[in-house]
PDB file of N, CA and C in Angstrom:
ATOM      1  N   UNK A   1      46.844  38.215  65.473  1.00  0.00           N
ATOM      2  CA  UNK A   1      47.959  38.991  65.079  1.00  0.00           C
ATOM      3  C   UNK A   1      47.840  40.400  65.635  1.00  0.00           C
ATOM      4  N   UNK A   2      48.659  41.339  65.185  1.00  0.00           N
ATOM      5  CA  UNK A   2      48.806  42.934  65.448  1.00  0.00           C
ATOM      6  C   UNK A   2      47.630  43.142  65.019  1.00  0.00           C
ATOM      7  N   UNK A   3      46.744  44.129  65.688  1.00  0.00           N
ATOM      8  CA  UNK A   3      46.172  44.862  65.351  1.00  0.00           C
ATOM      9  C   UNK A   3      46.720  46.301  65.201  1.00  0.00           C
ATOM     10  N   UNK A   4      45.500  47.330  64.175  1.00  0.00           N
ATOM     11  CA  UNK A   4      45.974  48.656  64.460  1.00  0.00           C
ATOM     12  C   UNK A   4      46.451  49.675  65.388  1.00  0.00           C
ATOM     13  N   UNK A   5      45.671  49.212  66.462  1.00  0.00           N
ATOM     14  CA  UNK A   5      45.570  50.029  67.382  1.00  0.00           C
ATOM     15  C   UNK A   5      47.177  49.495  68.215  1.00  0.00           C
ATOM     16  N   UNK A   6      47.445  48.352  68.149  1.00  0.00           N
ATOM     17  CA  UNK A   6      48.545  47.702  68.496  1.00  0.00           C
ATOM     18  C   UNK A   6      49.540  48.392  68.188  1.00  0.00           C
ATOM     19  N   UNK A   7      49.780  48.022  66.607  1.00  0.00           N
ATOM     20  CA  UNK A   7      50.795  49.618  66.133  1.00  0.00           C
ATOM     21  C   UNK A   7      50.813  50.378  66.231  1.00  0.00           C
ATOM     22  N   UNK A   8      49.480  51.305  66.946  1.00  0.00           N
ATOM     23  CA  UNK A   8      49.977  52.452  66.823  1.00  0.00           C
ATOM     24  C   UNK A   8      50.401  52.786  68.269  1.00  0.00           C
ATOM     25  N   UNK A   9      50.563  51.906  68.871  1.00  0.00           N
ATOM     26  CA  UNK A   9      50.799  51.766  70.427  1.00  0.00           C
ATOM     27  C   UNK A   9      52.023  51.872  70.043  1.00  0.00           C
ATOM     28  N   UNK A  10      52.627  50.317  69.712  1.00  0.00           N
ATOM     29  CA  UNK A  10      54.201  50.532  69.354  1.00  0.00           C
ATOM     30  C   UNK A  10      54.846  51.561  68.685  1.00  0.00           C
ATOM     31  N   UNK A  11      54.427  52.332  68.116  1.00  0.00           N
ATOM     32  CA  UNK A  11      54.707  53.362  67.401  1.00  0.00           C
ATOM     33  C   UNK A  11      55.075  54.768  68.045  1.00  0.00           C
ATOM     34  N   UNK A  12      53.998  54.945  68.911  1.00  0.00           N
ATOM     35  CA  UNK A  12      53.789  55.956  69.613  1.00  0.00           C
ATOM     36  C   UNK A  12      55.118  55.648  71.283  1.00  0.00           C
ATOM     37  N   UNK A  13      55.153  54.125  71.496  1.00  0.00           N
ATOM     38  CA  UNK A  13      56.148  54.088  72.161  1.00  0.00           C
ATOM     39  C   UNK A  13      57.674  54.084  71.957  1.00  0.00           C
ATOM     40  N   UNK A  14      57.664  53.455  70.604  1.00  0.00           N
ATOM     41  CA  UNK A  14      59.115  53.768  70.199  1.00  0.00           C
ATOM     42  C   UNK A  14      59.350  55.045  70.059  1.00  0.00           C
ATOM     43  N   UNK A  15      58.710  55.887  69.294  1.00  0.00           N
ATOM     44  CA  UNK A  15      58.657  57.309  69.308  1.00  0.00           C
ATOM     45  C   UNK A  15      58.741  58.274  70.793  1.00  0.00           C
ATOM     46  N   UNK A  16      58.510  57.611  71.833  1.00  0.00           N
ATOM     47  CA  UNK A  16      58.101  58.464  72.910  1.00  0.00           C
ATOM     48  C   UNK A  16      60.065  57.931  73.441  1.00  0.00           C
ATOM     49  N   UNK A  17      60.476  56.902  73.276  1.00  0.00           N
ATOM     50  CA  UNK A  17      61.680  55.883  73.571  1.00  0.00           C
ATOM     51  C   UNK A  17      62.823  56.953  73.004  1.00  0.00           C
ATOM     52  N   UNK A  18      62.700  57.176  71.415  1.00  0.00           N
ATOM     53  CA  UNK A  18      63.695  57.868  70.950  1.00  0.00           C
ATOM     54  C   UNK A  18      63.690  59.406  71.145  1.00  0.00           C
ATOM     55  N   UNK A  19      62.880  60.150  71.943  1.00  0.00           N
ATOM     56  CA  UNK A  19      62.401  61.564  72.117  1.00  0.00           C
ATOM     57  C   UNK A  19      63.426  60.994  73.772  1.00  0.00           C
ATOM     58  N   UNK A  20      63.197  60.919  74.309  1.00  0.00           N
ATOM     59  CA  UNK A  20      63.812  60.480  75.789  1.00  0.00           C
ATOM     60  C   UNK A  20      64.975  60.094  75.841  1.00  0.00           C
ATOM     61  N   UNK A  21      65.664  59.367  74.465  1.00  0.00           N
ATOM     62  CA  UNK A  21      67.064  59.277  74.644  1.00  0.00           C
ATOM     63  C   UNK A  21      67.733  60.332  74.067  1.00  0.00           C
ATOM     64  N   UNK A  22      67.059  61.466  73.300  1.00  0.00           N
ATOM     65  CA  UNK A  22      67.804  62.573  72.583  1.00  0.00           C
ATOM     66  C   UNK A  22      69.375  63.101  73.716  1.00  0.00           C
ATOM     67  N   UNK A  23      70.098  63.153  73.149  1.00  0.00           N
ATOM     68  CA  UNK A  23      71.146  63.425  73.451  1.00  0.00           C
ATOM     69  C   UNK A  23      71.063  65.138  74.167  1.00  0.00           C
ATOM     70  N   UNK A  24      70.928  65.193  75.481  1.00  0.00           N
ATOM     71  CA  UNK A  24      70.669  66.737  76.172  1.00  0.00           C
ATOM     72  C   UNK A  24      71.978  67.841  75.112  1.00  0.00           C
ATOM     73  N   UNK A  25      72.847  67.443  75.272  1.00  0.00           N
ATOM     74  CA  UNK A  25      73.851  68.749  74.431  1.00  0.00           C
ATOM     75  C   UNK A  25      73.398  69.024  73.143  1.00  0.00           C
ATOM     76  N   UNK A  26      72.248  68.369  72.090  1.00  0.00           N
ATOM     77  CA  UNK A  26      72.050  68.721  71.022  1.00  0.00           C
ATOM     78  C   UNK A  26      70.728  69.723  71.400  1.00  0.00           C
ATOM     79  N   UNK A  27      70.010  69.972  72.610  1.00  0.00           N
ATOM     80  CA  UNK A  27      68.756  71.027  72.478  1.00  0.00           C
ATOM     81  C   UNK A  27      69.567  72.475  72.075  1.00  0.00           C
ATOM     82  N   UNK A  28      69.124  73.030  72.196  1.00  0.00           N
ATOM     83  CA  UNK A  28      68.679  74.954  71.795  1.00  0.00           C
ATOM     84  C   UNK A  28      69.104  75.043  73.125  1.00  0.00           C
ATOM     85  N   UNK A  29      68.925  75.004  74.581  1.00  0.00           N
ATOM     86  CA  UNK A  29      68.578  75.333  75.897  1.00  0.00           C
ATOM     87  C   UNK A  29      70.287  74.673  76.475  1.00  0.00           C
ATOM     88  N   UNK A  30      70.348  73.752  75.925  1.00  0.00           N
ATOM     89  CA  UNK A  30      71.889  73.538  76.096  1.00  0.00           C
ATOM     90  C   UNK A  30      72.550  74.143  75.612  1.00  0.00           C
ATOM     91  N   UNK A  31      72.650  74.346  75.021  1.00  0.00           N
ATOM     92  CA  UNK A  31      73.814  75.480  73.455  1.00  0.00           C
ATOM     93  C   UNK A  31      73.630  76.696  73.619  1.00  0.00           C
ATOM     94  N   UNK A  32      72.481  77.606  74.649  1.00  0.00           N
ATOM     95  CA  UNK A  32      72.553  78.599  74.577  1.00  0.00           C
ATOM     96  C   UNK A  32      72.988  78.898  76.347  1.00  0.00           C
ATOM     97  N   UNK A  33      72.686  77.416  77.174  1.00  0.00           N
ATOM     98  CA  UNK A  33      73.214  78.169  78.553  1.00  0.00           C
ATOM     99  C   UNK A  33      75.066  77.279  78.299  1.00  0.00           C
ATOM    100  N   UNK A  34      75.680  76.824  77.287  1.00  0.00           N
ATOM    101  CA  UNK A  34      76.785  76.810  77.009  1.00  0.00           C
ATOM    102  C   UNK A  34      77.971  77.972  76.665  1.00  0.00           C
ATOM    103  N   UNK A  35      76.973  78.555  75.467  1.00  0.00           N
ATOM    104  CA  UNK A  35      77.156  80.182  75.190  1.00  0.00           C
ATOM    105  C   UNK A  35      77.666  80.836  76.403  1.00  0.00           C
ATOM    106  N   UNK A  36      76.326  80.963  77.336  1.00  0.00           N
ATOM    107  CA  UNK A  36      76.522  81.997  78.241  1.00  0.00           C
ATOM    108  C   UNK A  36      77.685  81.552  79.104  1.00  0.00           C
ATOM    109  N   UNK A  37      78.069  80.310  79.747  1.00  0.00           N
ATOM    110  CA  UNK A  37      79.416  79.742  80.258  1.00  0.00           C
ATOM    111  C   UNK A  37      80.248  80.451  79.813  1.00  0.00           C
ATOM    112  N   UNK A  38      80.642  80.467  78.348  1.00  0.00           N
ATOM    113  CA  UNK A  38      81.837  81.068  77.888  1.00  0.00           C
ATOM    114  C   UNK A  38      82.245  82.561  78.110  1.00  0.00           C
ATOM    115  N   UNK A  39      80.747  83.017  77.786  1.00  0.00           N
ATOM    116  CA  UNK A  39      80.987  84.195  77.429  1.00  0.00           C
ATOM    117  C   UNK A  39      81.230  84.694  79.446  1.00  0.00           C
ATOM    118  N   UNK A  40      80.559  84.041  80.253  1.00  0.00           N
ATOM    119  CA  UNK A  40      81.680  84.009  81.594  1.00  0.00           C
ATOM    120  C   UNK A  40      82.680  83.725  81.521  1.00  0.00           C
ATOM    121  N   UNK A  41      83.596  83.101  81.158  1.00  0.00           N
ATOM    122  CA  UNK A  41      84.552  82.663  81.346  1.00  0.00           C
ATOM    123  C   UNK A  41      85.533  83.739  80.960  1.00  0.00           C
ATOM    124  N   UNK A  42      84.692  83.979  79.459  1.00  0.00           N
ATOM    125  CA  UNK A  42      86.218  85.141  79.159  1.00  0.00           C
ATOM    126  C   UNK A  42      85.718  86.367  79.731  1.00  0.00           C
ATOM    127  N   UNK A  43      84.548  87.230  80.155  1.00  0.00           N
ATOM    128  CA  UNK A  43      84.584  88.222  81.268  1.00  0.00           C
ATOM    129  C   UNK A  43      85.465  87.987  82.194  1.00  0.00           C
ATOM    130  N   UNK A  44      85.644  86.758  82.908  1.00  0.00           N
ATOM    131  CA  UNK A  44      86.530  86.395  84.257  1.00  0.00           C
ATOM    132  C   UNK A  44      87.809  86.485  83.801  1.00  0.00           C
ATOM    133  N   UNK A  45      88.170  85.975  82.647  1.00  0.00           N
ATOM    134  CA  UNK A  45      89.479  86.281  82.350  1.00  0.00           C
ATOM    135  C   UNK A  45      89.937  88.191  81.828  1.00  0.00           C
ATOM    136  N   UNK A  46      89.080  88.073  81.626  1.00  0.00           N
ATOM    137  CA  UNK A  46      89.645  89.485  81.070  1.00  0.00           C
ATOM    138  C   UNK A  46      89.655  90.468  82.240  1.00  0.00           C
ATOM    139  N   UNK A  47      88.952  90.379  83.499  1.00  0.00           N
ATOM    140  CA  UNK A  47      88.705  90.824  84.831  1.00  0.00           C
ATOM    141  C   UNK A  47      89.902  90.529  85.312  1.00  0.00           C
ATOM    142  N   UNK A  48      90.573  89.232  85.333  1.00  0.00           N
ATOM    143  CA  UNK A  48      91.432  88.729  86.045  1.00  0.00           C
ATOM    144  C   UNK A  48      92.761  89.451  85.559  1.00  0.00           C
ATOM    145  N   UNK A  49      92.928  89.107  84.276  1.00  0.00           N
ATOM    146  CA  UNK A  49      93.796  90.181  83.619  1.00  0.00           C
ATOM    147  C   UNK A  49      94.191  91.750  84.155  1.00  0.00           C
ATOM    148  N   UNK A  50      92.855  92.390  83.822  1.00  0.00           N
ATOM    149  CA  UNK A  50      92.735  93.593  84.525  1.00  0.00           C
ATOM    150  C   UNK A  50      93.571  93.657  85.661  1.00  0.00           C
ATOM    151  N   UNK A  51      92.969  93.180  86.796  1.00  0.00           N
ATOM    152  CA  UNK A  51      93.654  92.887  88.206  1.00  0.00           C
ATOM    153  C   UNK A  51      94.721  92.726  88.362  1.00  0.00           C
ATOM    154  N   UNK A  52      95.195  92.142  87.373  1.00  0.00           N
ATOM    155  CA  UNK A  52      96.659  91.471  87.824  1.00  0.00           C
ATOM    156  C   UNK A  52      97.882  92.552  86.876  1.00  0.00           C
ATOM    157  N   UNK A  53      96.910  93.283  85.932  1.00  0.00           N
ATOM    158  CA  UNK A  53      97.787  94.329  85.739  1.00  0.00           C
ATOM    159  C   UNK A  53      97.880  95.434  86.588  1.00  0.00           C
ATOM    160  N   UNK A  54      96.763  95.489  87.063  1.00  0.00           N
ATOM    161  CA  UNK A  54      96.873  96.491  88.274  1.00  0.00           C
ATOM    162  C   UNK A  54      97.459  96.124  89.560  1.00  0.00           C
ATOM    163  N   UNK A  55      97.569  95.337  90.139  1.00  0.00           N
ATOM    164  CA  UNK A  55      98.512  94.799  90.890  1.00  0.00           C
ATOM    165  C   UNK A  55     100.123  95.023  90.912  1.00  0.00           C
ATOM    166  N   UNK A  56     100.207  94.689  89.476  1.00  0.00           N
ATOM    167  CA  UNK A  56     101.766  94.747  89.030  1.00  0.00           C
ATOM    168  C   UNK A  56     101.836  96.166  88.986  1.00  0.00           C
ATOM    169  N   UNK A  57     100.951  97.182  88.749  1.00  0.00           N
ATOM    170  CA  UNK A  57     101.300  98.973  88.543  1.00  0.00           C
ATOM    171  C   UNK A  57     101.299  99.274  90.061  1.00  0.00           C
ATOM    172  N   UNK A  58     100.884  98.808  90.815  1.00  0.00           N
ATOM    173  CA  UNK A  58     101.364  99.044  92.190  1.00  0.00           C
ATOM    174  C   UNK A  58     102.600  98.415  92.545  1.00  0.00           C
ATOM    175  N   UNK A  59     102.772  97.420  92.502  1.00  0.00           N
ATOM    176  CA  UNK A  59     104.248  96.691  92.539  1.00  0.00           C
ATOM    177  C   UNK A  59     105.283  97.885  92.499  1.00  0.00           C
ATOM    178  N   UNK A  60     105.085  98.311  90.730  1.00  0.00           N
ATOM    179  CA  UNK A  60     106.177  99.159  90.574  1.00  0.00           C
ATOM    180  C   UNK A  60     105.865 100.684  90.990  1.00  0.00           C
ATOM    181  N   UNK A  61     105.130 101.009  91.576  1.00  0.00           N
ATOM    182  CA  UNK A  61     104.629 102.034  92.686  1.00  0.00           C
ATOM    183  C   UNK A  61     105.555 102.127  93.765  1.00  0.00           C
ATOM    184  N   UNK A  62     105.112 100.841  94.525  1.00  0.00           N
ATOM    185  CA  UNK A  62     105.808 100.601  95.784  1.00  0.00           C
ATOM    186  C   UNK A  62     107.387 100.283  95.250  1.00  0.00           C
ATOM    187  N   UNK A  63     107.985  99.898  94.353  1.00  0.00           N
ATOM    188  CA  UNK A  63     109.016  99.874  94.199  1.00  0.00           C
ATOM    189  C   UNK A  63     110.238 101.303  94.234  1.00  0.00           C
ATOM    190  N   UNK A  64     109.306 101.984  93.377  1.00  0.00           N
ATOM    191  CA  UNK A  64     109.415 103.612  92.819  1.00  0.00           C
ATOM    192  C   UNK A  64     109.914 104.130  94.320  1.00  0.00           C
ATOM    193  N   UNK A  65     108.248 104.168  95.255  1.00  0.00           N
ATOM    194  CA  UNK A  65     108.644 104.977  96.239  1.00  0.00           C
ATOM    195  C   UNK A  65     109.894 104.374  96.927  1.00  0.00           C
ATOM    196  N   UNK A  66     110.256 103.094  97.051  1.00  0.00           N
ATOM    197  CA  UNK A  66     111.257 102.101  98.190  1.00  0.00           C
ATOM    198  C   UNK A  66     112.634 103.466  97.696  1.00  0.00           C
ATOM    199  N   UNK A  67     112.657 103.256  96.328  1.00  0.00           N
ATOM    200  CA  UNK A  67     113.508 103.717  95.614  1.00  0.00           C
ATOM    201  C   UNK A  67     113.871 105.107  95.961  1.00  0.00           C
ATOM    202  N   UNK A  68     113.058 105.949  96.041  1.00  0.00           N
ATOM    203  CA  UNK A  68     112.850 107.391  95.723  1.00  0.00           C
ATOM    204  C   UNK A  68     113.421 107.800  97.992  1.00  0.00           C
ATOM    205  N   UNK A  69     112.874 106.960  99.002  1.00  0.00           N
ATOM    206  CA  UNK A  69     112.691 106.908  99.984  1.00  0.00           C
ATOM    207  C   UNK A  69     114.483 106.377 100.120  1.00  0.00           C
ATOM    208  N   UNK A  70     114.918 105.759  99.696  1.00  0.00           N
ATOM    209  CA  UNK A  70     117.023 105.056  99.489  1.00  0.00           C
ATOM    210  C   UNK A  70     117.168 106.674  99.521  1.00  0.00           C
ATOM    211  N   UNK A  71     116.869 106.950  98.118  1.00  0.00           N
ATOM    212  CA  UNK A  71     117.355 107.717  97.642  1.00  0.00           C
ATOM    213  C   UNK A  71     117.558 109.679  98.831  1.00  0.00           C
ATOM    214  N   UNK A  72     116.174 109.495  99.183  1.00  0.00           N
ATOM    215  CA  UNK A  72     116.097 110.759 100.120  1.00  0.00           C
ATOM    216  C   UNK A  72     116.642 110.089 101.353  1.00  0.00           C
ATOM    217  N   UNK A  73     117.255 109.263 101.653  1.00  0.00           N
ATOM    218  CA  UNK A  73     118.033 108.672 102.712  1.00  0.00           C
ATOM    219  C   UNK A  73     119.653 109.646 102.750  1.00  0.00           C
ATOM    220  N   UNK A  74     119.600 108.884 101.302  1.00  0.00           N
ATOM    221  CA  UNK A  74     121.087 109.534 100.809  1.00  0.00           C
ATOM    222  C   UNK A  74     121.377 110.862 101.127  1.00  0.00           C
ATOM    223  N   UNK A  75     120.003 111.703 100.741  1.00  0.00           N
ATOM    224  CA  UNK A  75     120.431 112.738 100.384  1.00  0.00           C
ATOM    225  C   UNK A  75     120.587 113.576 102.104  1.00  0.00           C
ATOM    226  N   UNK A  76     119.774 112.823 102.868  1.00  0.00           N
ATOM    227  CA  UNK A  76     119.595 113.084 104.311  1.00  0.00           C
ATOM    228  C   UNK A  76     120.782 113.254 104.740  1.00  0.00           C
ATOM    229  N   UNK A  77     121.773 111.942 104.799  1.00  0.00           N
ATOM    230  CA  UNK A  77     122.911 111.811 104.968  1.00  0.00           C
ATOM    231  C   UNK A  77     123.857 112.841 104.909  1.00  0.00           C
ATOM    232  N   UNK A  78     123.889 113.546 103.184  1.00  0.00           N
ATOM    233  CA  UNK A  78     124.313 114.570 103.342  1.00  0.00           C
ATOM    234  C   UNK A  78     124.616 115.614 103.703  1.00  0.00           C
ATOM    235  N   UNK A  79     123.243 116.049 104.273  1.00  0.00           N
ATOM    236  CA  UNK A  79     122.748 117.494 105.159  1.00  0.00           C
ATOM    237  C   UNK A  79     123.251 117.045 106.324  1.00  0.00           C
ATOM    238  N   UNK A  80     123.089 115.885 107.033  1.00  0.00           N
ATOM    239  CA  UNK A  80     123.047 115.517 108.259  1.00  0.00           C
ATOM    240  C   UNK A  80     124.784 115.764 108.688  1.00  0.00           C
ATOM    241  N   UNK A  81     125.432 115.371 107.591  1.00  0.00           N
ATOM    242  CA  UNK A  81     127.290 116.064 107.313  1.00  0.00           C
ATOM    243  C   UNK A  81     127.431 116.874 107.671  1.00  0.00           C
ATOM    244  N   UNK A  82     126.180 118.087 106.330  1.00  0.00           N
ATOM    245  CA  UNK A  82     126.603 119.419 106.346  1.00  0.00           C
ATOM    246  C   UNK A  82     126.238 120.286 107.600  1.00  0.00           C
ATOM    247  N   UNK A  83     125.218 119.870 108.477  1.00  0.00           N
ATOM    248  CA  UNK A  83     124.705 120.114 109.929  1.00  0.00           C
ATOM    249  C   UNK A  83     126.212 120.098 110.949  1.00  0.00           C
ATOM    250  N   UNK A  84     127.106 119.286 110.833  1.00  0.00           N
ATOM    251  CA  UNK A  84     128.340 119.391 111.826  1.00  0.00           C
ATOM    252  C   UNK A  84     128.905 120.398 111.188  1.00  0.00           C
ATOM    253  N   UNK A  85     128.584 120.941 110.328  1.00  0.00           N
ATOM    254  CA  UNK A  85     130.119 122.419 109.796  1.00  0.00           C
ATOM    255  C   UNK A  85     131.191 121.512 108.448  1.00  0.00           C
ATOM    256  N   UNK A  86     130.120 120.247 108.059  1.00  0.00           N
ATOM    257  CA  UNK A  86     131.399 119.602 107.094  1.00  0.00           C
ATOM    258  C   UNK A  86     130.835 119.491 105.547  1.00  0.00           C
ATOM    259  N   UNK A  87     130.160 120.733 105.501  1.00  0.00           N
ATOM    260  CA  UNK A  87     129.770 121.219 103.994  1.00  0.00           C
ATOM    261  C   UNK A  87     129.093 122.443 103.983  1.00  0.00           C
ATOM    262  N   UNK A  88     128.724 122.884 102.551  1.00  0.00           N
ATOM    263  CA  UNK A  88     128.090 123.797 102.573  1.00  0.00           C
ATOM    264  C   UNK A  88     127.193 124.492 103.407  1.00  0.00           C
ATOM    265  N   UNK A  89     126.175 123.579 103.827  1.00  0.00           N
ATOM    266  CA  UNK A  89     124.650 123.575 104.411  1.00  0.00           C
ATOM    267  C   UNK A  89     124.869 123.924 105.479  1.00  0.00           C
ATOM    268  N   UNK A  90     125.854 124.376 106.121  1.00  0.00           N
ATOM    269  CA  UNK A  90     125.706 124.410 108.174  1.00  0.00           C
ATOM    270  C   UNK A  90     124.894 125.395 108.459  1.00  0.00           C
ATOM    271  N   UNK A  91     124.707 126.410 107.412  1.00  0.00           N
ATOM    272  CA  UNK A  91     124.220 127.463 108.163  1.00  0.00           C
ATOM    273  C   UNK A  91     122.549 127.241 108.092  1.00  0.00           C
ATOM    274  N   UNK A  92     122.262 126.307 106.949  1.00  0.00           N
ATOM    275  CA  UNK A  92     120.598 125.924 107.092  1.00  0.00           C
ATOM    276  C   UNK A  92     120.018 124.674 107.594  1.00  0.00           C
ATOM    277  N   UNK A  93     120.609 124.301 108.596  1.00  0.00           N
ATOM    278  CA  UNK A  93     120.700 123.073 109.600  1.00  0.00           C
ATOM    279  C   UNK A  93     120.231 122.230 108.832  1.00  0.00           C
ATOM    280  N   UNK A  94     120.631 121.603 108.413  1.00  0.00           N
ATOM    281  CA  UNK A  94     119.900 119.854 107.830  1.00  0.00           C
ATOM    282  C   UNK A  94     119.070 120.383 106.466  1.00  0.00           C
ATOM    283  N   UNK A  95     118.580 121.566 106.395  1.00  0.00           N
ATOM    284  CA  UNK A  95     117.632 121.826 105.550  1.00  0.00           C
ATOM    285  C   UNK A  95     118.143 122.039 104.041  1.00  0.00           C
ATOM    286  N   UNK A  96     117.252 121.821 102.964  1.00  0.00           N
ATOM    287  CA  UNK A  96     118.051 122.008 101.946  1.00  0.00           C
ATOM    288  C   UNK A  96     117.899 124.136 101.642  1.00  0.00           C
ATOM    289  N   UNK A  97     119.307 124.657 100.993  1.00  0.00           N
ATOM    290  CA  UNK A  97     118.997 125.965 101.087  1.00  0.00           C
ATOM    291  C   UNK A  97     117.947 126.266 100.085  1.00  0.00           C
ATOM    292  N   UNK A  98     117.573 127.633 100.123  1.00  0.00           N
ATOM    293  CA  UNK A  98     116.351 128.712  99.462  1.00  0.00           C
ATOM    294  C   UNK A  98     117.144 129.190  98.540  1.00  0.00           C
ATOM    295  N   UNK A  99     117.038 128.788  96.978  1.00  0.00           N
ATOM    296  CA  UNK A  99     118.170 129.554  96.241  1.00  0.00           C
ATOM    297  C   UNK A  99     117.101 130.725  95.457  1.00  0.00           C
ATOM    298  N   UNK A 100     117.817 132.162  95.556  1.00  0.00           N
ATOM    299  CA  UNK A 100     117.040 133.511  95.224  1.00  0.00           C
ATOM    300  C   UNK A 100     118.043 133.971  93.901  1.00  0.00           C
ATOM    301  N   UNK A 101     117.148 134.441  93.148  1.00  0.00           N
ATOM    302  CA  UNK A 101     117.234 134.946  91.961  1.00  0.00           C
ATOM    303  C   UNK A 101     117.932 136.147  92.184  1.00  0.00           C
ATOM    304  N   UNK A 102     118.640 136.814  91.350  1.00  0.00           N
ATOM    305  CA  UNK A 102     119.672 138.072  91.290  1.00  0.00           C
ATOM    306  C   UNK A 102     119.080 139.001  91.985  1.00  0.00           C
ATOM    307  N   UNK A 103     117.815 138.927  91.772  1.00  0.00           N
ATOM    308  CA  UNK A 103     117.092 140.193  92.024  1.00  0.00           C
ATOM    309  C   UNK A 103     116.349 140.072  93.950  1.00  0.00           C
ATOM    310  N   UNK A 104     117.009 138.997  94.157  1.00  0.00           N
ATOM    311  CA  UNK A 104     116.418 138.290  95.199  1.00  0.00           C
ATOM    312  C   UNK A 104     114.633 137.992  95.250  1.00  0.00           C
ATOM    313  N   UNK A 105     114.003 137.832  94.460  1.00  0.00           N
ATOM    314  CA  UNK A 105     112.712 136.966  94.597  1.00  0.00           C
ATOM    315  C   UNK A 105     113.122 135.557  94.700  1.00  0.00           C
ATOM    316  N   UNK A 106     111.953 134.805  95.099  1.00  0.00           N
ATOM    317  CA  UNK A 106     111.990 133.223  95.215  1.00  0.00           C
ATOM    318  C   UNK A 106     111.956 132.845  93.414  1.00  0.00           C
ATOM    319  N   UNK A 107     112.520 131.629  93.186  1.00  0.00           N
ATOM    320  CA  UNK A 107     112.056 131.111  91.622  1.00  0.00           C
ATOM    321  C   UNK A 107     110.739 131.072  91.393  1.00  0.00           C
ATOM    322  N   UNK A 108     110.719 131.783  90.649  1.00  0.00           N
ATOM    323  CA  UNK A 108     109.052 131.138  90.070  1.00  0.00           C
ATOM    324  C   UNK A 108     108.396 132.006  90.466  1.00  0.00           C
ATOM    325  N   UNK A 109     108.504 133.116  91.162  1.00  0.00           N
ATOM    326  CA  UNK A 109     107.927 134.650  91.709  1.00  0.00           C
ATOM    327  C   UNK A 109     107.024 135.061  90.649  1.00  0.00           C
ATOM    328  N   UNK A 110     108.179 134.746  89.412  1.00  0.00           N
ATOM    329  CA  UNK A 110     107.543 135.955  88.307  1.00  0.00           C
ATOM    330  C   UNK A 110     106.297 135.593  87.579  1.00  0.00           C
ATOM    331  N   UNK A 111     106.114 133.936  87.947  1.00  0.00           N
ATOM    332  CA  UNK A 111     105.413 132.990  87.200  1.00  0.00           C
ATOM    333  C   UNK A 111     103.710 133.522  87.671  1.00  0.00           C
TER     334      UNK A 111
END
């Protein structure tokens, strides 16, 4: 029959059997380089975030200036009128005029 030493063979092998099938996601070493995954994940997101708000504040940057650049088009236009003798401006060619205070200083002289 079995001897002792027999059992404790079987013993020591079933034991060595169920240590080897432990399920890897239940260690300490799994669960803590799981942790660290996440806690990448939402750095990357919150990075990504970042970025993409900053992206969009340039967007409306470059929009601003497109805008602001129409706009000094327009105003070009105008002078470019008043340059033939067909407004105010002829006498300061294209340029916008120097408007002087009563006393004739520039604005902001006194500042």
């Amino acid at each position: 029959m079995h001897t002792m030493a027999d059992r404790k063979l079987l013993l020591l092998t079933a034991l060595a059997l169920a240590t080897a099938c432990q399920d890897p996601k239940e260690t300490e070493v799994y669960r803590q380089l799981e942790e660290d995954r996440s806690d990448a994940v939402s750095l990357v997101q919150e990075k990504d975030s970042t970025i993409n708000a900053l992206f969009g504040t340039f967007n409306r940057i470059g929009e601003n200036l497109r805008t602001i650049r129409e706009k000094q088009g327009l105003l070009g236009c105008q002078w470019r009128g008043d340059r033939t003798g067909q407004g105010h401006g002829a006498a300061h060619h294209g340029r916008p005029r120097q408007h002087r205070s009563v006393a004739g200083r520039e604005p902001g002289a006194d500042r």
